[in-house]
C-alpha atoms as a PDB file:
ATOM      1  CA  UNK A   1    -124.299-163.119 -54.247  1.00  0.00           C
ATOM      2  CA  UNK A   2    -125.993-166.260 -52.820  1.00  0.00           C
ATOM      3  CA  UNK A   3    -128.809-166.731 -51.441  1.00  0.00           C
ATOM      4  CA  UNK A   4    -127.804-166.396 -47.982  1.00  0.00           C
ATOM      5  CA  UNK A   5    -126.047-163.183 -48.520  1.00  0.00           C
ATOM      6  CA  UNK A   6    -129.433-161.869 -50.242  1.00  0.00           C
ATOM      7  CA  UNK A   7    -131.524-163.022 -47.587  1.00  0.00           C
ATOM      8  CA  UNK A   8    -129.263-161.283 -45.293  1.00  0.00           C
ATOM      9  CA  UNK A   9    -129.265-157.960 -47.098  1.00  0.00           C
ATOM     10  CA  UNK A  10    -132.977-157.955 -47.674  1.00  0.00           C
ATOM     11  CA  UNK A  11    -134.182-158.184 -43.857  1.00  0.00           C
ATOM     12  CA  UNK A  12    -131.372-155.402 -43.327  1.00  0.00           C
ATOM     13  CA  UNK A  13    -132.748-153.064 -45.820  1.00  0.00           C
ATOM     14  CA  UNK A  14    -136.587-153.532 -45.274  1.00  0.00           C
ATOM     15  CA  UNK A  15    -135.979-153.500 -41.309  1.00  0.00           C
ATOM     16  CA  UNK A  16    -134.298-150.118 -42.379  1.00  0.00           C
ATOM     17  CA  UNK A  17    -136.992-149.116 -44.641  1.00  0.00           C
ATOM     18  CA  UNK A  18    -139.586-149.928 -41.540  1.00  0.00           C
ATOM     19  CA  UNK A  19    -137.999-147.551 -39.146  1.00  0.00           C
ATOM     20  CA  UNK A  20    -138.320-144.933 -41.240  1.00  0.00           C
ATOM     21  CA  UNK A  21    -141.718-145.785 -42.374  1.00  0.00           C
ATOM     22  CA  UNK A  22    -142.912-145.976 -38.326  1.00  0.00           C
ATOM     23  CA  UNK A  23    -141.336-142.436 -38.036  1.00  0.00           C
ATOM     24  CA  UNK A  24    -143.001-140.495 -40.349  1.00  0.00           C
ATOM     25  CA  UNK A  25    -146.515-142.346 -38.966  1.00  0.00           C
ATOM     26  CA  UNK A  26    -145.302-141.221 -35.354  1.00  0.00           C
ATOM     27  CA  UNK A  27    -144.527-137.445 -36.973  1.00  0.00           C
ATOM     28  CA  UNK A  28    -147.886-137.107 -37.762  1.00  0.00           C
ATOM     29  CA  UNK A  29    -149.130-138.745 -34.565  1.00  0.00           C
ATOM     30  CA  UNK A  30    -152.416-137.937 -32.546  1.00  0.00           C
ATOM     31  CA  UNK A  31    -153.416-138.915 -36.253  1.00  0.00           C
ATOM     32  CA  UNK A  32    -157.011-137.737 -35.031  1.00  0.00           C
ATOM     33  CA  UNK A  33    -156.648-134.359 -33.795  1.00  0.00           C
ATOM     34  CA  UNK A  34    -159.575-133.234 -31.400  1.00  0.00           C
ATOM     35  CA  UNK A  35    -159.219-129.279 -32.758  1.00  0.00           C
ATOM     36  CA  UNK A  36    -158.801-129.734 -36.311  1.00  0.00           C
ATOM     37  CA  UNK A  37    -160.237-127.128 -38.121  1.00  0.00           C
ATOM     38  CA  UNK A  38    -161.611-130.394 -40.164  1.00  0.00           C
ATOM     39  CA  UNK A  39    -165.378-131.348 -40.643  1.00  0.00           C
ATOM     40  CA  UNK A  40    -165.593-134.786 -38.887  1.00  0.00           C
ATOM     41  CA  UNK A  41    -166.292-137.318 -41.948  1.00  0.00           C
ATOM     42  CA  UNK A  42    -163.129-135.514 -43.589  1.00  0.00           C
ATOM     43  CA  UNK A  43    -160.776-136.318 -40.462  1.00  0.00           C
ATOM     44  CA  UNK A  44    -162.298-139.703 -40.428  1.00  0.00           C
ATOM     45  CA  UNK A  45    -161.574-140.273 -43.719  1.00  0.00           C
ATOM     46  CA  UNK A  46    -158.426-138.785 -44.045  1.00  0.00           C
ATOM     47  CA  UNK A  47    -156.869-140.539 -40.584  1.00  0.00           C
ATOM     48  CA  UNK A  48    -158.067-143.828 -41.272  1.00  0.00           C
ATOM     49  CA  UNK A  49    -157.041-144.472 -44.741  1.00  0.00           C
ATOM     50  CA  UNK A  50    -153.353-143.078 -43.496  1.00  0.00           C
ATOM     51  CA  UNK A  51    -153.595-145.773 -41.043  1.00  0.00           C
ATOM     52  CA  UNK A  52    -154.872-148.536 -42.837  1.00  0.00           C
ATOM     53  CA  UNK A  53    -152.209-147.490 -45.717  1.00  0.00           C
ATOM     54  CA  UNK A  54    -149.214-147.783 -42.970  1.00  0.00           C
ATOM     55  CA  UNK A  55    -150.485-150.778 -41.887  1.00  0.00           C
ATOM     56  CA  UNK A  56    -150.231-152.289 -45.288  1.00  0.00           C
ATOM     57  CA  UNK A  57    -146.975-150.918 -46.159  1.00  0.00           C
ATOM     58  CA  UNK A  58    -145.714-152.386 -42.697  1.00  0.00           C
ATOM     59  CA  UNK A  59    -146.703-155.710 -43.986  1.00  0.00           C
ATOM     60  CA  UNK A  60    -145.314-155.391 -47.444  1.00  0.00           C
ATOM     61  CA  UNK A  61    -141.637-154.250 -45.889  1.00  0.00           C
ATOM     62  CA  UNK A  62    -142.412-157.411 -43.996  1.00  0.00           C
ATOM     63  CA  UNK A  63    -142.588-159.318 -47.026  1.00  0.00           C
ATOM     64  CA  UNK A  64    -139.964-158.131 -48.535  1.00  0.00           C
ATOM     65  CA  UNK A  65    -137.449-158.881 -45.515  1.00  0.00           C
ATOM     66  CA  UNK A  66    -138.341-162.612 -45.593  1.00  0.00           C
ATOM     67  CA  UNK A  67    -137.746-162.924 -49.305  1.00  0.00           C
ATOM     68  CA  UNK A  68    -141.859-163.053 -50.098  1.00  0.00           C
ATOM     69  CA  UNK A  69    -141.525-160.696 -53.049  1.00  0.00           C
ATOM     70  CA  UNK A  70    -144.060-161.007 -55.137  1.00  0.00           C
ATOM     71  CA  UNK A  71    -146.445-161.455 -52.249  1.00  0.00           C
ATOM     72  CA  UNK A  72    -145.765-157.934 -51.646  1.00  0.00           C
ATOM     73  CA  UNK A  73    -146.501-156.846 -54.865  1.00  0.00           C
ATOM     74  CA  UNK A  74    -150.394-157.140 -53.313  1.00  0.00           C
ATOM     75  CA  UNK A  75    -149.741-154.928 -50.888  1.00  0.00           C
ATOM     76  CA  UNK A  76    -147.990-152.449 -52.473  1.00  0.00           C
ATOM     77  CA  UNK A  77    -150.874-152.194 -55.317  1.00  0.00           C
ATOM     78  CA  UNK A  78    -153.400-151.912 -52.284  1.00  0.00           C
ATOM     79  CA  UNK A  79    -151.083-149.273 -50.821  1.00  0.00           C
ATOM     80  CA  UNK A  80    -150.572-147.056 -53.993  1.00  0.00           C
ATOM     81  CA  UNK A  81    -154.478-147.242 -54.418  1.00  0.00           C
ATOM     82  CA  UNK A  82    -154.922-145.739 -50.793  1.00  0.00           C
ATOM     83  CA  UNK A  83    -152.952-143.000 -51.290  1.00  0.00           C
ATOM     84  CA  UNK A  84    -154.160-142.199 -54.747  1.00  0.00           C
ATOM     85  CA  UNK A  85    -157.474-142.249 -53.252  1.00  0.00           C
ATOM     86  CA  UNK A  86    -155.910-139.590 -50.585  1.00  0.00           C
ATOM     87  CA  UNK A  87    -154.526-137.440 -53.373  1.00  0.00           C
ATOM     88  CA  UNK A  88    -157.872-137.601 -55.115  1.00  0.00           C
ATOM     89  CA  UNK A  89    -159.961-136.569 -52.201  1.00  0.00           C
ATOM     90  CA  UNK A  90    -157.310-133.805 -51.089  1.00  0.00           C
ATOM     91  CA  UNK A  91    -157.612-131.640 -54.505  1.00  0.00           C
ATOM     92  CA  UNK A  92    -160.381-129.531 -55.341  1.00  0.00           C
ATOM     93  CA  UNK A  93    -162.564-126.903 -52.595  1.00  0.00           C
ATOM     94  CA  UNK A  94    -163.781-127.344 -49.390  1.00  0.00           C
ATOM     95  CA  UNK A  95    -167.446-128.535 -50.511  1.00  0.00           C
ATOM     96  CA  UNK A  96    -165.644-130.910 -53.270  1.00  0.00           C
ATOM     97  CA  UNK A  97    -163.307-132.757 -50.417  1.00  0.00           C
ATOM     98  CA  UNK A  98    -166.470-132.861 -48.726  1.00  0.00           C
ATOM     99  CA  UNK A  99    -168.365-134.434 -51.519  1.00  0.00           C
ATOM    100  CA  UNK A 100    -165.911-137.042 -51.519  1.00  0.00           C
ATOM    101  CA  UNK A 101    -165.323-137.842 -48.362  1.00  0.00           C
ATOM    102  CA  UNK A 102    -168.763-138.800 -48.195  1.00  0.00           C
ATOM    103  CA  UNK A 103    -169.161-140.614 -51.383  1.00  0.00           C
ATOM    104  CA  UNK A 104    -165.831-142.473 -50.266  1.00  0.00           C
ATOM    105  CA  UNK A 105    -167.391-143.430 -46.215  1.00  0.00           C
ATOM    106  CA  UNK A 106    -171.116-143.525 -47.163  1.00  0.00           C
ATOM    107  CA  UNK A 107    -172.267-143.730 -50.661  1.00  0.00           C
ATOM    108  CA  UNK A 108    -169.677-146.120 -51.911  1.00  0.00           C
ATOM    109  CA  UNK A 109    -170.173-149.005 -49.210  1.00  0.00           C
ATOM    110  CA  UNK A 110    -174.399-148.672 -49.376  1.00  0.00           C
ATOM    111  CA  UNK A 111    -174.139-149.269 -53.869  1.00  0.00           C
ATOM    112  CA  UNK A 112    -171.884-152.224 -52.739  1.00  0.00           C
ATOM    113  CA  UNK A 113    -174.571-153.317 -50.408  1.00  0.00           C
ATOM    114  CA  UNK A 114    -177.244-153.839 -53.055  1.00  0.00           C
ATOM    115  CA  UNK A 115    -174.155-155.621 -55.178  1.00  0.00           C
ATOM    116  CA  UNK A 116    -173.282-157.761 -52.489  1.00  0.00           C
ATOM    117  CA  UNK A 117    -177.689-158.522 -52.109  1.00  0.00           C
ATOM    118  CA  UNK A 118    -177.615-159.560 -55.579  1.00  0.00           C
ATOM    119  CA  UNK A 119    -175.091-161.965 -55.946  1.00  0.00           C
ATOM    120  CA  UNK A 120    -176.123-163.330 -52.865  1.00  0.00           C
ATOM    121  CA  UNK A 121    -179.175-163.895 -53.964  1.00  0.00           C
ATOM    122  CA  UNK A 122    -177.995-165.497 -57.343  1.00  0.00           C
ATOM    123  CA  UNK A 123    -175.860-168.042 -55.303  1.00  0.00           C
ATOM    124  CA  UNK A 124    -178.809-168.744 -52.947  1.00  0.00           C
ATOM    125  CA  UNK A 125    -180.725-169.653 -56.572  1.00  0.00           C
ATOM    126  CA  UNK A 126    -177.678-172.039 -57.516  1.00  0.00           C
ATOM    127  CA  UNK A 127    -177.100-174.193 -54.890  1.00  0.00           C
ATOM    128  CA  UNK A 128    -178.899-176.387 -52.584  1.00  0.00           C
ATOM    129  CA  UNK A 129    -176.844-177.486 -49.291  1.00  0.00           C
ATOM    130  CA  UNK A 130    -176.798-173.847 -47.768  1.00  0.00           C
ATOM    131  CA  UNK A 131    -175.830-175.211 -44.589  1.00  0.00           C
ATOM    132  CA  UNK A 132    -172.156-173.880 -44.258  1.00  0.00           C
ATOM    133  CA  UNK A 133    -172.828-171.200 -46.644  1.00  0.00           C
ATOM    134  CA  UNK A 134    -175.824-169.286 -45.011  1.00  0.00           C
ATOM    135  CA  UNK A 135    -173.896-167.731 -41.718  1.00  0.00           C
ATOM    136  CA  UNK A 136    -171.884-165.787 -44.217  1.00  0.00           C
ATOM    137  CA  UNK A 137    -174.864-165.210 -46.747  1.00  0.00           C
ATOM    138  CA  UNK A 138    -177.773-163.973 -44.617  1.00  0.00           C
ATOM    139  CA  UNK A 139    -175.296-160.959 -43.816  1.00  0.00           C
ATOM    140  CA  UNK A 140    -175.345-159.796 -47.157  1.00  0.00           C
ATOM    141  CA  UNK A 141    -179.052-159.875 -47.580  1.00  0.00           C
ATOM    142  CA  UNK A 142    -180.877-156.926 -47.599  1.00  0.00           C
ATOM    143  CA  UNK A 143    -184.644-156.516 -47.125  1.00  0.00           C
ATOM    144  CA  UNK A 144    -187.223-156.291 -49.867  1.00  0.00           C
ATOM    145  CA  UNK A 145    -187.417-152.341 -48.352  1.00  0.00           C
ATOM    146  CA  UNK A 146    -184.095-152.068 -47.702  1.00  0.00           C
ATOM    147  CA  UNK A 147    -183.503-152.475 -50.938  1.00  0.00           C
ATOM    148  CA  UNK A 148    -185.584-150.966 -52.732  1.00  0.00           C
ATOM    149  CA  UNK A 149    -185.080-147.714 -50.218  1.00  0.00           C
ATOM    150  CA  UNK A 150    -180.864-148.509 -51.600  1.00  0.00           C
ATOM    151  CA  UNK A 151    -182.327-148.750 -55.594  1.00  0.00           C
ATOM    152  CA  UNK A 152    -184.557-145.830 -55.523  1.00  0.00           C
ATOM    153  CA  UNK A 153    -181.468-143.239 -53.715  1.00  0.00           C
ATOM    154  CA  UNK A 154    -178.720-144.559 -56.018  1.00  0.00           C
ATOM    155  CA  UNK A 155    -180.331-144.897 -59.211  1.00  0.00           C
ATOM    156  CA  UNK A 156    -178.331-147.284 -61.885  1.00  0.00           C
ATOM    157  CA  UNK A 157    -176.832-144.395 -64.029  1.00  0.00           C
ATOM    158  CA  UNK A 158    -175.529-143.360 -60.583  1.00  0.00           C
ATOM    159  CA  UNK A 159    -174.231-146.047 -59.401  1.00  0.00           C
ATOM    160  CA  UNK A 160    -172.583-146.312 -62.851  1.00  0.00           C
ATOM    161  CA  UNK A 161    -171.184-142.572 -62.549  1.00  0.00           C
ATOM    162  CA  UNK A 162    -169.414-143.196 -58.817  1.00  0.00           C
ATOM    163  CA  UNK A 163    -168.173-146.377 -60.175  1.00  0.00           C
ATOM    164  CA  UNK A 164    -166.644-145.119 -62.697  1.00  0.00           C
ATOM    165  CA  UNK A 165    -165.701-141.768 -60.887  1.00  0.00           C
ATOM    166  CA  UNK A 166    -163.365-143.829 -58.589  1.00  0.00           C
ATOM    167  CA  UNK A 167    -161.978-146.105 -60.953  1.00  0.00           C
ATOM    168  CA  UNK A 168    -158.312-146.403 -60.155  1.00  0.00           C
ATOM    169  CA  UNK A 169    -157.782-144.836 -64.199  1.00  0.00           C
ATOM    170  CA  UNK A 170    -160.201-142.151 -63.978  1.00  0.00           C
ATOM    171  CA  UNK A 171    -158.895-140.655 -60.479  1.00  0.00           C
ATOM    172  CA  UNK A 172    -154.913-140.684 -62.095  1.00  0.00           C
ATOM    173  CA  UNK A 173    -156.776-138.730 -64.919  1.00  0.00           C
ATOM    174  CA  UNK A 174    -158.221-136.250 -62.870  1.00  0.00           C
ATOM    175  CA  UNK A 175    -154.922-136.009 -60.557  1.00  0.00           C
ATOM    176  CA  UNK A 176    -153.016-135.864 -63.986  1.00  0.00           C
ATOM    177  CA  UNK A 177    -154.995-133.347 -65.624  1.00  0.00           C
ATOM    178  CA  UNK A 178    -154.809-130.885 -61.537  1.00  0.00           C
ATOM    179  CA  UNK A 179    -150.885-131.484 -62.008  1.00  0.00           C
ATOM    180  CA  UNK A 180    -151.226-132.358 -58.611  1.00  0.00           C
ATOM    181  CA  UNK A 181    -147.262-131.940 -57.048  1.00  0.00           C
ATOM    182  CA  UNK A 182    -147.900-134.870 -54.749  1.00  0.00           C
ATOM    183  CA  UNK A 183    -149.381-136.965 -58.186  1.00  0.00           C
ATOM    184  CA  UNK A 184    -145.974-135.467 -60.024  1.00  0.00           C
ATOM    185  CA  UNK A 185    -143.921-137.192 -57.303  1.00  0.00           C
ATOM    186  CA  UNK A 186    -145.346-140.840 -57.688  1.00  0.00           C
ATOM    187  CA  UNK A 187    -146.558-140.910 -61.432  1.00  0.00           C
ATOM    188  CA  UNK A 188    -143.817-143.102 -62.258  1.00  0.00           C
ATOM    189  CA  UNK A 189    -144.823-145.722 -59.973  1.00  0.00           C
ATOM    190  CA  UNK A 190    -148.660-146.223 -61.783  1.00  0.00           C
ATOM    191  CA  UNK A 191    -148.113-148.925 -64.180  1.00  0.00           C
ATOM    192  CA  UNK A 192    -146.819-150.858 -60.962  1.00  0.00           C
ATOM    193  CA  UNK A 193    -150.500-150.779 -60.139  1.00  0.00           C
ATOM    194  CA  UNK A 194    -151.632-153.201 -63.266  1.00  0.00           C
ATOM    195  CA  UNK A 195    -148.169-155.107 -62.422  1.00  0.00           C
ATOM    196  CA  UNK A 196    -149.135-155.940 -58.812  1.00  0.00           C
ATOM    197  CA  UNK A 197    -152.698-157.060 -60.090  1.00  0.00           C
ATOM    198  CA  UNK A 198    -151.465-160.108 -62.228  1.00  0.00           C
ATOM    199  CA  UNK A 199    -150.422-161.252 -58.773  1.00  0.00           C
ATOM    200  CA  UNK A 200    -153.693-160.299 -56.656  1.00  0.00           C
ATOM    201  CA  UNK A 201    -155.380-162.648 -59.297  1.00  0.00           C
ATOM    202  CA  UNK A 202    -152.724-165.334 -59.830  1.00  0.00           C
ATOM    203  CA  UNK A 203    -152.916-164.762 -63.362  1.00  0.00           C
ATOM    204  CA  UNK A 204    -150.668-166.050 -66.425  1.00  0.00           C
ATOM    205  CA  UNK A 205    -148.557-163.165 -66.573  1.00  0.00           C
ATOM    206  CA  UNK A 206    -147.976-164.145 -62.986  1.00  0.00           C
ATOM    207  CA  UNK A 207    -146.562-167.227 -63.671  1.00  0.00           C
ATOM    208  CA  UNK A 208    -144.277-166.154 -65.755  1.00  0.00           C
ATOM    209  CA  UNK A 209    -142.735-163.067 -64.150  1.00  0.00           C
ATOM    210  CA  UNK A 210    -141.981-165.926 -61.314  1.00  0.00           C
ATOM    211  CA  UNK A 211    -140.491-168.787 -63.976  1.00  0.00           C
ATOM    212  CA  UNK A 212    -138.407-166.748 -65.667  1.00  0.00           C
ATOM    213  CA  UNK A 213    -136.762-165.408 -62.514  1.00  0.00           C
ATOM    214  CA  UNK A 214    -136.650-168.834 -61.027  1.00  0.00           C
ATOM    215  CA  UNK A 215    -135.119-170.355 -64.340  1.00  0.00           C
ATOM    216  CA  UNK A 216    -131.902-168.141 -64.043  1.00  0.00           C
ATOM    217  CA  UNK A 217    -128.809-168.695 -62.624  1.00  0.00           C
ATOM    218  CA  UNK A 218    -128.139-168.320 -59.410  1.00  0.00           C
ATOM    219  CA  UNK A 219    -126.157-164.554 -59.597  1.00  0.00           C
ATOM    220  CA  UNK A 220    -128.673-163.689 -61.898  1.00  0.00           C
ATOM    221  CA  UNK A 221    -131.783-164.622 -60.016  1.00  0.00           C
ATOM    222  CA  UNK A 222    -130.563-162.884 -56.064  1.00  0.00           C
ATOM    223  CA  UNK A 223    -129.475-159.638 -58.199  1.00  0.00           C
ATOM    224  CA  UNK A 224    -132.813-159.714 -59.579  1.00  0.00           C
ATOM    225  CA  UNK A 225    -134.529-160.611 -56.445  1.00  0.00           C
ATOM    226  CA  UNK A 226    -132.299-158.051 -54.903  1.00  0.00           C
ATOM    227  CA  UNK A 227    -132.944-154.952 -57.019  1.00  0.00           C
ATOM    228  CA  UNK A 228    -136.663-155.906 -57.084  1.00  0.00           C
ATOM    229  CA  UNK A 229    -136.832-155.438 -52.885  1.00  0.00           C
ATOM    230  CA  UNK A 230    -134.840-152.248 -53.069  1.00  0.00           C
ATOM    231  CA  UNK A 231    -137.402-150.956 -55.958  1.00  0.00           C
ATOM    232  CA  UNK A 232    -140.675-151.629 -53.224  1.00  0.00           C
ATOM    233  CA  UNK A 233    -138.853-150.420 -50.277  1.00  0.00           C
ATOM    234  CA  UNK A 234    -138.164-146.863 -52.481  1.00  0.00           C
ATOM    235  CA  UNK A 235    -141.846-147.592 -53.460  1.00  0.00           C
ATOM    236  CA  UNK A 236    -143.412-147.595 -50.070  1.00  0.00           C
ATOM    237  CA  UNK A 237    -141.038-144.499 -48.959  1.00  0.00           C
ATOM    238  CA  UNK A 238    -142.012-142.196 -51.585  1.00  0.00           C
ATOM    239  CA  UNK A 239    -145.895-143.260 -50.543  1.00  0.00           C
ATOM    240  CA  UNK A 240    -145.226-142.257 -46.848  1.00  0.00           C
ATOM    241  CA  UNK A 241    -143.671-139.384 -47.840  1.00  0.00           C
ATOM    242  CA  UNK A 242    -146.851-138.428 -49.937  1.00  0.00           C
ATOM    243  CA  UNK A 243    -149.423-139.540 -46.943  1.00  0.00           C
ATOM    244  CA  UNK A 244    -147.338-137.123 -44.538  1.00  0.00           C
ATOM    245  CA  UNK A 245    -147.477-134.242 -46.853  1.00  0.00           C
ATOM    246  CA  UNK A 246    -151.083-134.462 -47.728  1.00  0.00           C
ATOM    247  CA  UNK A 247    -151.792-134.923 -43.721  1.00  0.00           C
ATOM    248  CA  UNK A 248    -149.679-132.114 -42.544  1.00  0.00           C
ATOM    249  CA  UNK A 249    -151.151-129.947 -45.669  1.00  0.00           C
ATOM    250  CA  UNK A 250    -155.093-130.560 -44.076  1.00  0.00           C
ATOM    251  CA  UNK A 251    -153.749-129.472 -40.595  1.00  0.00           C
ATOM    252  CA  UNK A 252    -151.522-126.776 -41.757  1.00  0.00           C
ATOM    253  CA  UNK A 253    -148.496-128.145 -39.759  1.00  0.00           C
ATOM    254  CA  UNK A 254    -144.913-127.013 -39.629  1.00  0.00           C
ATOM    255  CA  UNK A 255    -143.552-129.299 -42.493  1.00  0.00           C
ATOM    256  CA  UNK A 256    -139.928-129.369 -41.404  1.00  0.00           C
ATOM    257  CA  UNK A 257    -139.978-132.244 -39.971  1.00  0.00           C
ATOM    258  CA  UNK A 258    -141.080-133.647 -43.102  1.00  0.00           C
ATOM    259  CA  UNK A 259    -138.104-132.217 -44.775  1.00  0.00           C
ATOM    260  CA  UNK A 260    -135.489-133.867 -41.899  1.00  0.00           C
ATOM    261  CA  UNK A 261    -137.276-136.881 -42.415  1.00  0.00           C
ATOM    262  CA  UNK A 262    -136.916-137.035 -46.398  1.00  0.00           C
ATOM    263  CA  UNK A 263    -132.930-136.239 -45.878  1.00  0.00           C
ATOM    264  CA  UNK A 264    -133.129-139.527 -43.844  1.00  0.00           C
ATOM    265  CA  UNK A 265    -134.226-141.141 -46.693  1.00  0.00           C
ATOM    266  CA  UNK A 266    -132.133-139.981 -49.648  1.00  0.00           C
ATOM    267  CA  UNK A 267    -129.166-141.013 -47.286  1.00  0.00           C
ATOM    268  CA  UNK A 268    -130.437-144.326 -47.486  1.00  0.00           C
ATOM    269  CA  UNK A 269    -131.282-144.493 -51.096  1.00  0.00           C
ATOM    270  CA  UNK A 270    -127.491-143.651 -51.622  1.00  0.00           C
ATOM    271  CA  UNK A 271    -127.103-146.500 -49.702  1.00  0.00           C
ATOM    272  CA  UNK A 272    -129.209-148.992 -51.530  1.00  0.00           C
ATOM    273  CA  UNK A 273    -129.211-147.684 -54.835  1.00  0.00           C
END
């Protein structure tokens, strides 16, 4: 195969892959249902990482159909987070989805706040021309009260304990430890996580992955490339699949669909594989 023929069959698959991935978004469409038996923050939560989560795996198929593989190694890794972080929140009772829901929305983003104050304030300490610096600074500021209003409701052993509560390892431990069937389904795919981060921070590891495939041949390099965009397509399927399950499990919808919809796709993993 050249590289022609494997740019060729790389747009096919992932414009493939991104019909099917639009479908089972539009199968679960309105996404925000105005008589869900759902307390509010739990339907925002739940609707709006599903859609932030499509969006991203949209833009990863993307990548993969123009040959920007690695690139969508990012987005995958930001994907797979999302909808661990929907598996996470979707275990456990009412008053424990609850709980998270609102330490995912509310309590997460105001601790970030007083992170984002204090390195803010340590760069304002460092350097002197804050002309071009300031518009973006002065928004991450808090008030002497605001902050110490911020300190004195999320103590530091708390802000500690949610940290580490919703660390990408210790939410696959707790999924791990529910035997979670939706965690059971995309296990496999986890040490892709710590694979897609050498390339959110350019890293050496990185480097490498990319020389060593770029130092091959050419037959060796497009069946590489090749089997590497089939891998992130199956990767981003098996995550819709998950999102549409856990959404149609909250609203206690007729799940055949979802069934029709996964015979779709094992047709075209015989296809691909």
């Amino acid at each position: 195969m050249n590289d022609e023929e494997l740019a060729r069959e790389l747009y096919v698959y992932a414009d493939a892959a991104m019909h099917m991935l639009r479908e089972s978004y539009d199968l679960c469409i309105p996404i925000y249902r105005e008589n869900a038996e759902l307390e509010d923050i739990h339907q925002f939560v739940l609707t709006n990482l599903i859609s932030s989560c499509h969006q991203s795996s949209e833009s990863s198929l993307l990548l993969v159909g123009h040959r920007r593989l690695w690139d969508s190694e990012i987005l995958k890794r930001s994907v797979l987070e999302g909808t661990t972080k929907l598996l996470y929140i979707s275990i456990g009772n009412g008053n424990e989805i609850l709980l998270k829901c609102d330490e995912f929305y509310r309590v997460i983003p105001e601790i970030t706040q007083i992170n984002l104050h204090k390195k803010a304030t340590e760069l304002l300490m460092k350097i002197n021309d804050l002309s071009t610096l300031w518009p973006d600074l002065k928004n991450q500021l808090l008030s002497n009260e605001k902050l110490m209003e911020l300190e004195i409701k999320y103590p530091r052993n708390f802000r500690k304990m949610i940290n580490q509560k919703w660390s990408f390892s210790e939410m696959v431990k707790t999924l791990e430890e529910s035997k979670n069937e939706g965690f059971e389904i995309i296990k496999g795919t986890y040490y892709k996580y710590s694979f897609g981060s050498h390339f959110v921070h350019q890293d050496g590891d990185s480097i490498s992955y990319m020389w060593d495939r770029n130092k091959s041949d050419v037959e060796g390099r497009t069946s590489s490339e090749l089997a590497h965009g089939k891998s992130t397509i199956k990767d981003i399927l098996t995550l819709a699949m998950i999102r549409m399950e856990i959404y149609f499990g909250f609203h206690d919808l007729d799940t055949s669909v979802i069934d029709k919809w996964e015979q779709k796709v094992d047709e075209f993993y015989n296809i691909i594989k």
